[in-house]
Protein backbone atom coordinates (compact mmCIF):
# COMPACT_ATOMS: atom_id res chain seq x y z
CA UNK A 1 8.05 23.43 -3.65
CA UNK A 2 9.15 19.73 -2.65
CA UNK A 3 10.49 17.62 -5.59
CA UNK A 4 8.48 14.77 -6.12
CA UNK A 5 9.65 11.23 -6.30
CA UNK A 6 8.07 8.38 -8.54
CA UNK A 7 7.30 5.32 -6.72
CA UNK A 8 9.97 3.43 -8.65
CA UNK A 9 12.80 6.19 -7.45
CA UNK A 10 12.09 4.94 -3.87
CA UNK A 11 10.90 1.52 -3.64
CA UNK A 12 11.83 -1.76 -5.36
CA UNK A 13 9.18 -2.29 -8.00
CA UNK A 14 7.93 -5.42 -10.04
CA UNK A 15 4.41 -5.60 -12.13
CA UNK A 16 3.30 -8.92 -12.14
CA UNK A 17 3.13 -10.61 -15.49
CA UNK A 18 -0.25 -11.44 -16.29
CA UNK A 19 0.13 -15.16 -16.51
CA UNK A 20 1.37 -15.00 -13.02
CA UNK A 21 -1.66 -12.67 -11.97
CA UNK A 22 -4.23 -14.99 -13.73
CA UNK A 23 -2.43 -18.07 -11.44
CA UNK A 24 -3.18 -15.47 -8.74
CA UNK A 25 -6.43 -14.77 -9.30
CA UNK A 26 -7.36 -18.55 -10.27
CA UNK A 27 -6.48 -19.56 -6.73
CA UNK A 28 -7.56 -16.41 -4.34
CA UNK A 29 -11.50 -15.72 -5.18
CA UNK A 30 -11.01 -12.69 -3.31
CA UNK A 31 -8.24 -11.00 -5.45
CA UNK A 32 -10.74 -11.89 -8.30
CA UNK A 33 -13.69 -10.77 -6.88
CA UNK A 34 -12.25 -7.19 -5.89
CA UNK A 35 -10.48 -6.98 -8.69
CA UNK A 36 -14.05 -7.37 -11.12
CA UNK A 37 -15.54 -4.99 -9.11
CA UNK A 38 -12.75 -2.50 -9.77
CA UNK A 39 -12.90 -3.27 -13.51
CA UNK A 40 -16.96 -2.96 -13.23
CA UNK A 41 -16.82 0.64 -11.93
CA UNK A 42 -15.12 2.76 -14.56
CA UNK A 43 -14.32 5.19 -12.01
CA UNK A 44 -12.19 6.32 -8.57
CA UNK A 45 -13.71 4.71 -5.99
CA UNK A 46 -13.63 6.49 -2.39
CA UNK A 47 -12.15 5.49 0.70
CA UNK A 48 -15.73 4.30 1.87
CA UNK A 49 -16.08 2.06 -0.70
CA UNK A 50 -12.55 0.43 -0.75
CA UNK A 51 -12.85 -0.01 2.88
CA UNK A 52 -16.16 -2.00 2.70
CA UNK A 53 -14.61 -4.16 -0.19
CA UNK A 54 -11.46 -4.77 1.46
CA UNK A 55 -13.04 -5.40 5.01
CA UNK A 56 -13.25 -8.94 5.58
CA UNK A 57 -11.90 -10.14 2.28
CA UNK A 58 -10.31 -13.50 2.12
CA UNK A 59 -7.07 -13.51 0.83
CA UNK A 60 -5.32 -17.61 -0.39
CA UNK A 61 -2.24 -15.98 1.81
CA UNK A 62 0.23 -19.00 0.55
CA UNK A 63 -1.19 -18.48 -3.28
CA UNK A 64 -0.03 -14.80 -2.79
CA UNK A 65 3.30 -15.51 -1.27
CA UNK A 66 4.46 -17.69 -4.13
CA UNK A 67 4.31 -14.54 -6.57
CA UNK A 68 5.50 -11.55 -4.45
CA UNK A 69 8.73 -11.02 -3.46
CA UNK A 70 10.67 -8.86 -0.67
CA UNK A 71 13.44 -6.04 -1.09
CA UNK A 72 16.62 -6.93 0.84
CA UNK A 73 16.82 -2.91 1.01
CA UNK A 74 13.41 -0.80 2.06
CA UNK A 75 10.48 -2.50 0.74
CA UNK A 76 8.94 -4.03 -1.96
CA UNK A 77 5.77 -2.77 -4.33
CA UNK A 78 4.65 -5.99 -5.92
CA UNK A 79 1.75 -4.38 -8.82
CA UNK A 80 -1.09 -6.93 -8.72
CA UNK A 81 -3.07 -4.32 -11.09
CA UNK A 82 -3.04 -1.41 -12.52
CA UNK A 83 -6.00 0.70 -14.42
CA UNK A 84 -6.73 4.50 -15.06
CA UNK A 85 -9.08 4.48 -11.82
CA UNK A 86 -6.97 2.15 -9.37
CA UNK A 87 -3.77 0.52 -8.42
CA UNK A 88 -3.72 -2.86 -6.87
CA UNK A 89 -0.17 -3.80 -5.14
CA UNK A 90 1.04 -6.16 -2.79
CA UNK A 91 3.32 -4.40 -0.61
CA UNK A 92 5.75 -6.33 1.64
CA UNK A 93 8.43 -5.28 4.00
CA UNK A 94 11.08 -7.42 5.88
CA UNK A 95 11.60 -6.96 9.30
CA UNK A 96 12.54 -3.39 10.79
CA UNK A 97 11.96 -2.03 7.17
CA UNK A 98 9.59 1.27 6.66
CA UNK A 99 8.49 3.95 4.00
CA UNK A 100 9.81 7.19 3.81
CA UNK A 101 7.57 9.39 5.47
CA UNK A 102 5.58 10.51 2.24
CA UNK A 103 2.46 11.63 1.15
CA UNK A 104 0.27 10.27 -1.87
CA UNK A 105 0.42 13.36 -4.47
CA UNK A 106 -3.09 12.99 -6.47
CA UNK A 107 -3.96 9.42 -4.54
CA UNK A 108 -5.75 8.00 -1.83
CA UNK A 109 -4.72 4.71 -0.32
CA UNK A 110 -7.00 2.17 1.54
CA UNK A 111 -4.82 -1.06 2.52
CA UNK A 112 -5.85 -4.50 4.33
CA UNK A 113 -3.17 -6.10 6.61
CA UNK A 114 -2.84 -9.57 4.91
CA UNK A 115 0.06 -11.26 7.01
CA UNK A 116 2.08 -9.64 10.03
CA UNK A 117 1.75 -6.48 11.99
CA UNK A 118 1.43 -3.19 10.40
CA UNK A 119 2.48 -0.02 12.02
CA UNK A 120 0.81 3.81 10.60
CA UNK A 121 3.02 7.08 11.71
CA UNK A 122 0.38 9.85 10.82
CA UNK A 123 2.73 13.40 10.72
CA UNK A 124 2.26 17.10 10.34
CA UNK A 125 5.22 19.28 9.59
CA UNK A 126 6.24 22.20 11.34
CA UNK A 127 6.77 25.67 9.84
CA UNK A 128 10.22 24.78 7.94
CA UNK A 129 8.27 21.76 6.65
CA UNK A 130 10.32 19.04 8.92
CA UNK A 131 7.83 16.12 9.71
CA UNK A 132 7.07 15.43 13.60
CA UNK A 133 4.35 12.02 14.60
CA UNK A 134 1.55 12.93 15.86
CA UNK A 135 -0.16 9.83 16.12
CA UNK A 136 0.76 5.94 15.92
CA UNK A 137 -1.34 2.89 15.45
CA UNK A 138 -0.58 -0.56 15.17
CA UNK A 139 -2.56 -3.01 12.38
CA UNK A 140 -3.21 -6.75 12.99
CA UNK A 141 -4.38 -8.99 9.99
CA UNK A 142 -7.61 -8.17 8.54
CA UNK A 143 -8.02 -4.81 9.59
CA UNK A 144 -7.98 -2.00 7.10
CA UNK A 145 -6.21 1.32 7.37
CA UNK A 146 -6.89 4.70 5.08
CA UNK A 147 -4.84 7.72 4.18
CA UNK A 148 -6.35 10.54 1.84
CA UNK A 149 -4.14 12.68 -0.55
CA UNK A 150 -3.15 14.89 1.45
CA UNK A 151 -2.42 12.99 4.67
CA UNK A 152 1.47 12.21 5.89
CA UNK A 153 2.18 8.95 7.28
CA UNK A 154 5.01 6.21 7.18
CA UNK A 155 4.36 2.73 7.19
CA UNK A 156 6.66 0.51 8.96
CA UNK A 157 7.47 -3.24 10.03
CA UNK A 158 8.48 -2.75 13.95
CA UNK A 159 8.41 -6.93 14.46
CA UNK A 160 10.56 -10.14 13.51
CA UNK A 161 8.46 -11.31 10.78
CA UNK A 162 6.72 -10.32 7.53
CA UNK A 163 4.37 -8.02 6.18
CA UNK A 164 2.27 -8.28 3.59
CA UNK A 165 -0.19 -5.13 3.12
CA UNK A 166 -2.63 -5.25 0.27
CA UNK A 167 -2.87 -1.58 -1.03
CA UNK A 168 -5.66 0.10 -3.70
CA UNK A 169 -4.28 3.45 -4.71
CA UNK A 170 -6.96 5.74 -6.54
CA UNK A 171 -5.89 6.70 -9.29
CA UNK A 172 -2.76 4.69 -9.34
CA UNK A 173 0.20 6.16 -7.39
CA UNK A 174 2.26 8.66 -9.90
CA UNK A 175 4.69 10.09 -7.08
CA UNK A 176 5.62 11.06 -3.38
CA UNK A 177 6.15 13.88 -1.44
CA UNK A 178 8.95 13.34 0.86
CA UNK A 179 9.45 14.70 4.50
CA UNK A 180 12.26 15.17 6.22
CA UNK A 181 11.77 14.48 10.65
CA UNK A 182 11.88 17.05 13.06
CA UNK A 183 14.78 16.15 14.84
């Protein structure tokens, strides 16, 4: 049985105060918009659904930039939102920085590139439970990537300049599974 890890025993965390998300939300219609419709749903929405809501949505990129930040070490989770149903987080990465190669115990994950390139590892492990790639895709802005429970992936910043990935975890992200690579 793996261990599993919290999101705050691997990643650099903040919640966003909720004056600062109300700023937010007064200046990106989008944020506000999805955000209603998550409140308006009293429910986990599917990967279907987030990735019609999230396709296409306009993001006020320099309103969101002024209240996220950036780890100097791995990444940052920067929690927009957070329900029973659903998780809304900013999550931004610095050049050449990357997730553990994880899973989403109990979660599904449906993110829109907001700003830079995103790069998806999808894994399988081999019988001792060591994680090799399988496949590898590369994101541009606006285009939306999935990942159910179960699936094993690693997202990663491979250029010279920001990311900025807006994720919806259903229900909110309680912990990771953790994979070691197949060397």
């Amino acid at each position: 049985m793996r261990p599993y890890y919290s999101p705050e025993d691997v990643v650099t965390q903040i919640t966003f105060d909720p004056g600062v998300r109300d700023g937010l939300l007064a200046e990106c219609s989008g944020l506000s918009g999805l955000i209603k419709w998550l409140d308006s749903i009293e429910r986990r929405p599917g990967l279907a659904e987030l990735d019609h809501r999230l396709e296409g949505l306009e993001i006020n990129l320099a309103a969101l930039k002024e209240c996220i930040g950036y780890a100097d070490d791995g990444y940052q989770r920067n929690v927009i939102k957070k329900s029973e149903f659903y998780e809304l987080v900013a999550v931004c990465w610095l050049p050449d920085q990357e997730t553990p190669i994880h899973d989403h115990v109990g979660s599904d994950c449906a993110f829109l590139i907001v700003d830079g390139i995103s790069t998806e590892t999808i894994y399988e492990t081999n019988e001792e439970g060591l994680a090799y790639p399988i496949t590898s895709r590369h994101y541009q802005p606006g285009e939306v990537c999935a990942a159910e429970e179960p699936d094993i992936h690693r997202v990663s910043n491979d250029t010279d300049s920001e990311l900025v990935n807006l994720h919806i975890y259903t229900p909110p992200l309680h912990a990771y599974n953790i994979y070691a690579p197949a060397e």
